[in-house]
C-alpha atoms as a PDB file:
ATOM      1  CA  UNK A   1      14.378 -16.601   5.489  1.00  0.00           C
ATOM      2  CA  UNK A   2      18.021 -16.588   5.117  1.00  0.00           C
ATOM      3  CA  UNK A   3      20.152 -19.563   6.403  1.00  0.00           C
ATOM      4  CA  UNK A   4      21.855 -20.071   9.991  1.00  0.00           C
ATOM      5  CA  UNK A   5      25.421 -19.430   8.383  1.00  0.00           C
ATOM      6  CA  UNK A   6      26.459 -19.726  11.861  1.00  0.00           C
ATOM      7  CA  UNK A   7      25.511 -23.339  12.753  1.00  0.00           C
ATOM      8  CA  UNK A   8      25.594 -24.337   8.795  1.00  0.00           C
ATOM      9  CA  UNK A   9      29.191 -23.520   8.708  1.00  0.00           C
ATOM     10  CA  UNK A  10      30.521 -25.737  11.480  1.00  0.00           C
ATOM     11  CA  UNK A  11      28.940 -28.799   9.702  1.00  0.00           C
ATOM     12  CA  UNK A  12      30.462 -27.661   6.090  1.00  0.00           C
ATOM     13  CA  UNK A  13      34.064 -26.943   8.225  1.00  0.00           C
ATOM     14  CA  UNK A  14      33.577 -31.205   8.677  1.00  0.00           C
ATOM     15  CA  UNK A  15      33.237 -31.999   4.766  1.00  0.00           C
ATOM     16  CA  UNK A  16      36.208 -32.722   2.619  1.00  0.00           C
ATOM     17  CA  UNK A  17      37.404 -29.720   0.398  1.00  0.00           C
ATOM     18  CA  UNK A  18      35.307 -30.536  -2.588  1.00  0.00           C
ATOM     19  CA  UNK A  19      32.309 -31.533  -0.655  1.00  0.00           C
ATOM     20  CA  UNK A  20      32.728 -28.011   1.357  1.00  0.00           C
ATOM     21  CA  UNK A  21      32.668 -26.279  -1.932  1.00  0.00           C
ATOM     22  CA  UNK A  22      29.525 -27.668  -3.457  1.00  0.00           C
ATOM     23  CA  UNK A  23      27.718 -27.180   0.101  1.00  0.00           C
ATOM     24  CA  UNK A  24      28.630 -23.041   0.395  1.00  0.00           C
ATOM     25  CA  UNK A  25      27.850 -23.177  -3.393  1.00  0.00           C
ATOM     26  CA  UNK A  26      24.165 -24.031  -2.411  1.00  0.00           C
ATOM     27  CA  UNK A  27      24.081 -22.108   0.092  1.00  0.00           C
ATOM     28  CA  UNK A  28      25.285 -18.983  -1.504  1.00  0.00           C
ATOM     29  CA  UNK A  29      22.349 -20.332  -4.265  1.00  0.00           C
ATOM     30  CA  UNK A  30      19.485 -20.695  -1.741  1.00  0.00           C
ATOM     31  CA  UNK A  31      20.755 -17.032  -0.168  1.00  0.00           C
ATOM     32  CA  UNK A  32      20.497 -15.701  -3.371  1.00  0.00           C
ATOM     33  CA  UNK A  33      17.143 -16.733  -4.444  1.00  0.00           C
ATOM     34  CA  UNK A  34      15.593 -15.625  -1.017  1.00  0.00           C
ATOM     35  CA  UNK A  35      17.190 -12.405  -0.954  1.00  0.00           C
ATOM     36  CA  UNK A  36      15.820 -11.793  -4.515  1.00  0.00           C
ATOM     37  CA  UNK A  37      12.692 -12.614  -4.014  1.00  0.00           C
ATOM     38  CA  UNK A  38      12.900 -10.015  -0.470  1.00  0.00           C
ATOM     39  CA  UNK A  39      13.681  -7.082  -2.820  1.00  0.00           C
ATOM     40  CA  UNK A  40      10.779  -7.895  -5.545  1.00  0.00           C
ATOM     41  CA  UNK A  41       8.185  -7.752  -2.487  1.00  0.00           C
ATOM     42  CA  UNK A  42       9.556  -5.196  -1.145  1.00  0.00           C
ATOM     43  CA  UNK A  43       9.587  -3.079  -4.620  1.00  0.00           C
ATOM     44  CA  UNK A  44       5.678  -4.395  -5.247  1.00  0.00           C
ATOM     45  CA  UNK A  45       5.428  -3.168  -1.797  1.00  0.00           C
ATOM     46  CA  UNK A  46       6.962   0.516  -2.335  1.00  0.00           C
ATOM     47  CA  UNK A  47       4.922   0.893  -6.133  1.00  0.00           C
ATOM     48  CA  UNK A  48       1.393   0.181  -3.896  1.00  0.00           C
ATOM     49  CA  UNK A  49       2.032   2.183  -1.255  1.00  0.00           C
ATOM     50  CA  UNK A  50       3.372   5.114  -4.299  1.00  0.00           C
ATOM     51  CA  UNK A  51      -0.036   4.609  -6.290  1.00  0.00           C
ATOM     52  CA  UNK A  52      -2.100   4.922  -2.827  1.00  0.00           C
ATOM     53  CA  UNK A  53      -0.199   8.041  -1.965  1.00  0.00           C
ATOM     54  CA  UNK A  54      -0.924   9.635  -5.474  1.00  0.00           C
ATOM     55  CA  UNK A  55      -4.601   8.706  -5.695  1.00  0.00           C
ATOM     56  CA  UNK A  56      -4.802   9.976  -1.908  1.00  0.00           C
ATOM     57  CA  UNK A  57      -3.177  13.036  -2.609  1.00  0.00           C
ATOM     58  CA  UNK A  58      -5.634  14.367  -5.296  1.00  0.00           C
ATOM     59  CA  UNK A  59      -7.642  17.384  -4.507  1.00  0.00           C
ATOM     60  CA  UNK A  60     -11.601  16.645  -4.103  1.00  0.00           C
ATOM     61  CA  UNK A  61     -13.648  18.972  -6.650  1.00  0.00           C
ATOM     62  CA  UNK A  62     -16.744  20.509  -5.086  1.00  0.00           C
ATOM     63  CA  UNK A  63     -20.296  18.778  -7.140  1.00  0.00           C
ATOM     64  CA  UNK A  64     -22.597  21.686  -8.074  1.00  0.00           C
ATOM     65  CA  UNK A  65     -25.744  20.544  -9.498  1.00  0.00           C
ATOM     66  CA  UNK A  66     -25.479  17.510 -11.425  1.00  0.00           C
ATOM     67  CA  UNK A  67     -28.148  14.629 -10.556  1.00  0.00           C
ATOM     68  CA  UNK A  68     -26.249  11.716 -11.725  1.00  0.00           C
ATOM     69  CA  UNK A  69     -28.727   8.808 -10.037  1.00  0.00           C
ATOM     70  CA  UNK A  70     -30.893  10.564 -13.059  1.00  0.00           C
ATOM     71  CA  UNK A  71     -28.600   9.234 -15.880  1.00  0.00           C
ATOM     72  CA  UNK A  72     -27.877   6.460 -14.463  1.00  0.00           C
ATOM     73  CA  UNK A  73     -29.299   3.357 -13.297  1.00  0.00           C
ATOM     74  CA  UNK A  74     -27.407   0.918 -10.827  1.00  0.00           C
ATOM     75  CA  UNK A  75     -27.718  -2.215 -12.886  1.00  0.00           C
ATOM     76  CA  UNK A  76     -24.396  -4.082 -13.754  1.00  0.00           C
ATOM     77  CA  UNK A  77     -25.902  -4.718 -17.262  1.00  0.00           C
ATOM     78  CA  UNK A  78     -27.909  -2.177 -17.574  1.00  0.00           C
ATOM     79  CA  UNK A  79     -25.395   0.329 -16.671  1.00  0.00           C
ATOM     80  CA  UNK A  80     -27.294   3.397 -18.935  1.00  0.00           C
ATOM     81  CA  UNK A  81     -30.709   2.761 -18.133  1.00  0.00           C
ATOM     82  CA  UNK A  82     -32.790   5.409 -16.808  1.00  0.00           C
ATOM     83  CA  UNK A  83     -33.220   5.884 -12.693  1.00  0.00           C
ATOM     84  CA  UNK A  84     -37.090   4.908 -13.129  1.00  0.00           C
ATOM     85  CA  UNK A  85     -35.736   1.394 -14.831  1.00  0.00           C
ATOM     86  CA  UNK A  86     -33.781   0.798 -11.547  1.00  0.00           C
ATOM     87  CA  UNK A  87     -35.626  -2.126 -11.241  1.00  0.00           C
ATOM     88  CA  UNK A  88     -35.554  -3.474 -14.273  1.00  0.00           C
ATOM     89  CA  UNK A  89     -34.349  -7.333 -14.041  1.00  0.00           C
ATOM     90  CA  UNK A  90     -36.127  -7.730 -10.638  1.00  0.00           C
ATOM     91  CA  UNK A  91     -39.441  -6.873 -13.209  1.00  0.00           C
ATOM     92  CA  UNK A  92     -38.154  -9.317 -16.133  1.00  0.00           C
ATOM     93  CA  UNK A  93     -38.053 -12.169 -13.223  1.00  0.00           C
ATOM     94  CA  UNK A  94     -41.624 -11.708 -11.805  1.00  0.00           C
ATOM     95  CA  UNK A  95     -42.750 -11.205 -15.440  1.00  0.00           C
ATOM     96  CA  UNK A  96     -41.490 -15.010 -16.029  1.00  0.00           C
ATOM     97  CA  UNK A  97     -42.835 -16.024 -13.066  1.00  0.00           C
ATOM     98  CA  UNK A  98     -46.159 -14.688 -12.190  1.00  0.00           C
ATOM     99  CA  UNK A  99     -49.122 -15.516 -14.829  1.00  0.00           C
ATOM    100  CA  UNK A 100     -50.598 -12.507 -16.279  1.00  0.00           C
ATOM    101  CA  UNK A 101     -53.912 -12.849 -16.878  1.00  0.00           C
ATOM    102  CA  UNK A 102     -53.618 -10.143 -20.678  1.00  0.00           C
ATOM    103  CA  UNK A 103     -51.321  -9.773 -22.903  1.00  0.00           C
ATOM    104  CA  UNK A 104     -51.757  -6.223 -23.029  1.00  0.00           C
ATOM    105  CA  UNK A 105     -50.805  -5.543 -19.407  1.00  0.00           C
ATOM    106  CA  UNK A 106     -47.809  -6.962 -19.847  1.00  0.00           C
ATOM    107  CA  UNK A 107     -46.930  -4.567 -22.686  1.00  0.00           C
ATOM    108  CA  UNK A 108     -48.178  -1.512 -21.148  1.00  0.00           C
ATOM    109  CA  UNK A 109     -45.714  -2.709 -18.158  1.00  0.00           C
ATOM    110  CA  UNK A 110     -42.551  -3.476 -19.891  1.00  0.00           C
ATOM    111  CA  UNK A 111     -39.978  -0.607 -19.451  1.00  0.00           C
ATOM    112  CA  UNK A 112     -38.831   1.254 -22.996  1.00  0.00           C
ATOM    113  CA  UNK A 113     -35.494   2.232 -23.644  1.00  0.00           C
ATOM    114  CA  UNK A 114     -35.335   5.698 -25.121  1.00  0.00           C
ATOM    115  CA  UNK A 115     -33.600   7.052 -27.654  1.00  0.00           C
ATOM    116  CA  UNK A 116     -31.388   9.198 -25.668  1.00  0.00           C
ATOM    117  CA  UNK A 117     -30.097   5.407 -23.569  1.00  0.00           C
ATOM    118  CA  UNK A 118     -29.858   3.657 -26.635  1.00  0.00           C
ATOM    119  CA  UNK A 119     -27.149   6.153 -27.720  1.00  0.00           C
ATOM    120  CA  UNK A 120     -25.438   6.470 -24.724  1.00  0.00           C
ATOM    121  CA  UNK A 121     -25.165   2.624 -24.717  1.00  0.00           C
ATOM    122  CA  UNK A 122     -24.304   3.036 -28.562  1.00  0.00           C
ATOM    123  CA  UNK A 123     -21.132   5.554 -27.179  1.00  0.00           C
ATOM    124  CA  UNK A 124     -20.242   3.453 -24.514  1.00  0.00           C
ATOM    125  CA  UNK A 125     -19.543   0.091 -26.859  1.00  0.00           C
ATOM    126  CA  UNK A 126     -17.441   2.900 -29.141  1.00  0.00           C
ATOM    127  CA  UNK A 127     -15.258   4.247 -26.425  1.00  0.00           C
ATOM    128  CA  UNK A 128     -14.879   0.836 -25.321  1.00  0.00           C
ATOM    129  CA  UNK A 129     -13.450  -0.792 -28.382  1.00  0.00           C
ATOM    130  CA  UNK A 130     -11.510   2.919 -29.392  1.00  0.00           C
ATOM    131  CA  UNK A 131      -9.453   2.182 -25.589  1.00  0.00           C
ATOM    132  CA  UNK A 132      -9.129  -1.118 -25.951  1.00  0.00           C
ATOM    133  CA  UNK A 133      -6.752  -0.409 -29.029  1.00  0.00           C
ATOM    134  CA  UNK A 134      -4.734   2.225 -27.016  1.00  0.00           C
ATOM    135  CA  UNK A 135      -1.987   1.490 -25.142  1.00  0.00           C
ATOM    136  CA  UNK A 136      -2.114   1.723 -21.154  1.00  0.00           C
ATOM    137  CA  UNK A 137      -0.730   5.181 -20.860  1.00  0.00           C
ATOM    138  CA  UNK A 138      -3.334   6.651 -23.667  1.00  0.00           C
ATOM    139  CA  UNK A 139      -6.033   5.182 -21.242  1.00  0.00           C
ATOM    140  CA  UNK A 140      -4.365   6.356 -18.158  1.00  0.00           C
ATOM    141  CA  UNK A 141      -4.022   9.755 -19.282  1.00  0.00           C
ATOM    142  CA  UNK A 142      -7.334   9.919 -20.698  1.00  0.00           C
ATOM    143  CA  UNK A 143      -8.760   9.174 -17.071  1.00  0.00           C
ATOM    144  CA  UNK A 144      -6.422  12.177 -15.587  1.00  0.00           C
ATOM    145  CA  UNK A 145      -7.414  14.766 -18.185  1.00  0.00           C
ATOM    146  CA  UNK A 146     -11.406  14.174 -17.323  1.00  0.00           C
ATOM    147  CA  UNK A 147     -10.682  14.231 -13.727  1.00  0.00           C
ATOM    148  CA  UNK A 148      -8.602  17.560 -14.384  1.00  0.00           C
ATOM    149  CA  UNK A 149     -11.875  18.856 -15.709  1.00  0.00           C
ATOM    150  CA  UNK A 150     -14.792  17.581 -13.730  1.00  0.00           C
ATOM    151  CA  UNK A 151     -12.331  19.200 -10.615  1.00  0.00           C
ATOM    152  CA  UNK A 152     -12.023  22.502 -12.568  1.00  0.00           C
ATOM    153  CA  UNK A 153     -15.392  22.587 -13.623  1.00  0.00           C
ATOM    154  CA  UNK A 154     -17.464  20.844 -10.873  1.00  0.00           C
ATOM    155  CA  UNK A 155     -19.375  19.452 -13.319  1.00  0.00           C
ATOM    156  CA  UNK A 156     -19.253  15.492 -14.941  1.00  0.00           C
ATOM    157  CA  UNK A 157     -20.876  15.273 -17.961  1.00  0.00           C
ATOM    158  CA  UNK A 158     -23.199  11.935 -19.752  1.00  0.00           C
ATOM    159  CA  UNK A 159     -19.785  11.904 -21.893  1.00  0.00           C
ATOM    160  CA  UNK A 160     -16.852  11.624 -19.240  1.00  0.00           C
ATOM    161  CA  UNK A 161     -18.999   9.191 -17.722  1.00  0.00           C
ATOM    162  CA  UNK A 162     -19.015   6.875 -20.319  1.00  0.00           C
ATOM    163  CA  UNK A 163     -15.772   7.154 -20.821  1.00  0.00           C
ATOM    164  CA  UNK A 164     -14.410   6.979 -17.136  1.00  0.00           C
ATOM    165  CA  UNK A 165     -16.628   3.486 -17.371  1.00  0.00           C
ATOM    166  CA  UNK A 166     -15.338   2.212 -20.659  1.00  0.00           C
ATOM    167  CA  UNK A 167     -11.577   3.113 -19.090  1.00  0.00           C
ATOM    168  CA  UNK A 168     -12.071   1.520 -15.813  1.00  0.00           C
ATOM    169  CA  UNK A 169     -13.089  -2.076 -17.705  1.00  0.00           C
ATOM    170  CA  UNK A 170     -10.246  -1.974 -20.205  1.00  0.00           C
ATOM    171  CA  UNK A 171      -8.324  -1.431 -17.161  1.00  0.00           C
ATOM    172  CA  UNK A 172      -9.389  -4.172 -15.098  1.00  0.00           C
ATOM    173  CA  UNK A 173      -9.637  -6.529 -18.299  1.00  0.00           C
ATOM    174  CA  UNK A 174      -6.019  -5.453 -18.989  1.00  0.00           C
ATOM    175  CA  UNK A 175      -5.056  -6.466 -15.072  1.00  0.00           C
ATOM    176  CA  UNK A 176      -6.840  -9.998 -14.869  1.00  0.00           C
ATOM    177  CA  UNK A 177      -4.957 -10.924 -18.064  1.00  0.00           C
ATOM    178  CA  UNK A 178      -1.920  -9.906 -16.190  1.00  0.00           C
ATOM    179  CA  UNK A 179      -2.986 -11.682 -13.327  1.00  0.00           C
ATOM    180  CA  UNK A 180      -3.671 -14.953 -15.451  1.00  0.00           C
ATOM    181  CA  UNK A 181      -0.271 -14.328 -17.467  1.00  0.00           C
ATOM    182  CA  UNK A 182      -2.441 -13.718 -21.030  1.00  0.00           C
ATOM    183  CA  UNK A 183      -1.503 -10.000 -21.293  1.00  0.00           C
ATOM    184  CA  UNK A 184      -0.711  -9.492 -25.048  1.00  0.00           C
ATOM    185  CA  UNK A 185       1.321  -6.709 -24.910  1.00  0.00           C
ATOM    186  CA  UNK A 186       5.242  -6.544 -22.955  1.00  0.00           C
ATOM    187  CA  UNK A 187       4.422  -6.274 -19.382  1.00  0.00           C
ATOM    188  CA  UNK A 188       6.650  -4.134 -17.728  1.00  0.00           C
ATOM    189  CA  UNK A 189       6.120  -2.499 -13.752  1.00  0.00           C
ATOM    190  CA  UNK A 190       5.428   0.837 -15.281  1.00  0.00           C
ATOM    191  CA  UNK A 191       2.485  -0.717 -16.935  1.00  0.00           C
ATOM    192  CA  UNK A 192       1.261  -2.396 -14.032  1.00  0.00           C
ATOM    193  CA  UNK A 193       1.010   1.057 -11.979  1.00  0.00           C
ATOM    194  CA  UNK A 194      -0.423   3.089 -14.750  1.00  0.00           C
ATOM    195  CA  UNK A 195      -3.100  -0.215 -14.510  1.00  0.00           C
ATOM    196  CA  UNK A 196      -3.772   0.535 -10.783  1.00  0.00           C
ATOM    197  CA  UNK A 197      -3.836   4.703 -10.826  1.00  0.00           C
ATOM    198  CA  UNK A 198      -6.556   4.288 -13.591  1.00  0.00           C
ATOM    199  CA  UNK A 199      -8.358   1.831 -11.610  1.00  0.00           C
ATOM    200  CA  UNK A 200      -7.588   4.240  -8.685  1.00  0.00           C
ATOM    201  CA  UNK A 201      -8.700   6.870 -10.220  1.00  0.00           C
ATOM    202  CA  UNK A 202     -11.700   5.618 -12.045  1.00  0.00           C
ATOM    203  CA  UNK A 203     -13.058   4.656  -8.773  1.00  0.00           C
ATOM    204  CA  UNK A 204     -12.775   7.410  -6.635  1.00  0.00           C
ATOM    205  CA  UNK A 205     -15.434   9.355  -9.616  1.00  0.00           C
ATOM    206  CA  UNK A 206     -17.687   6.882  -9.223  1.00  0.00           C
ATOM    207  CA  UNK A 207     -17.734   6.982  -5.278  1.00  0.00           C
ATOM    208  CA  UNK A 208     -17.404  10.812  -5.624  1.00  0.00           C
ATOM    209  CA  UNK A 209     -20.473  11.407  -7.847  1.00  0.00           C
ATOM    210  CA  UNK A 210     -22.529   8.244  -6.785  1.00  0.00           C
ATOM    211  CA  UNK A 211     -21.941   6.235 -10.331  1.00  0.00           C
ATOM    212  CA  UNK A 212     -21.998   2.178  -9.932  1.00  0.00           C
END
């Protein structure tokens, strides 16, 4: 908060000359600083509530018959396994904890990862490491153009998944380095919004169409 100038100033009006000029330079100092400070939080303030108002603002495409729990599995780790692997690492724990009495159970039991999942896995590490490369505004944009689609088209495909997944980490990487002051690249405000609309973005698919 700003400083009483009111009752400050009767108490400098009692200092010498000299003293009464380095005592309003301080204060003018401290004013400063605070009033600084006010503006910053009130532009991070004003560039939230902007990247809420655009995110809010987008139209909702209509879903027409895409069963995405069917490509996708819920597992953090295990993010392209398929829906009858849901359960995957709850099986992997009783497996090291419950004695089976034959070997061979225990193969015919353990979950195989098909062709089809080890390529969309495959994709997934490529996308990732292509976006990680391009700067903020690439991977922003990237995020817009699929959601320009899936809305014309109703439709999300195995590949905009992947990629709206790949986007959203580099994204959220890309902000916790900001947040820890590692970020590589010059950091400007502009950056930091196109940051939260892809984030924004990014999750309002997933919610949409059910992805974790």
């Amino acid at each position: 908060m700003v400083i009483n100038m009111t009752a400050d100033l009767k108490e400098i009006k009692k200092l010498s000359p000299e003293e009464r000029i380095k005592k309003l330079s301080k204060v003018k100092e401290k004013n400063k600083k605070e009033i600084d400070e006010a503006e910053k939080l009130i532009k991070d303030s004003v560039r939230e509530i902007n990247v809420k108002e655009e995110i809010k603002d987008l139209p909702i495409p209509q879903i027409k018959a895409v069963d995405i729990e069917s490509l996708f599995a819920p597992e953090e780790k295990e993010v392209f396994a398929a829906k009858r692997y849901k359960n995957i690492s709850a099986r992997h724990v009783e497996e090291e904890t419950t004695e089976m009495p034959l070997e061979e159970t225990v193969e015919q039991e353990r979950p195989e990862i098909t062709t089809e999942e080890l390529e969309a896995q495959a994709n997934y590490n490529i996308l990732s490491e292509e976006l990680r490369r391009e700067p903020t505004e690439n991977v922003m944009q990237r995020v817009e153009n699929i959601y320009t689609q899936i809305r014309e088209t109703g439709e999300i495909t195995r590949d905009q998944i992947n990629e709206v997944y790949a986007a959203e980490s580099v994204a959220r990487q890309r902000q916790e380095e900001i947040g820890r002051g590692t970020y590589g690249r010059t950091m400007s405000e502009k950056i930091s919004d196109q940051l939260g609309i892809t984030v924004g973005i990014t999750n309002w698919i997933r919610e949409r169409y059910r992805l974790r």
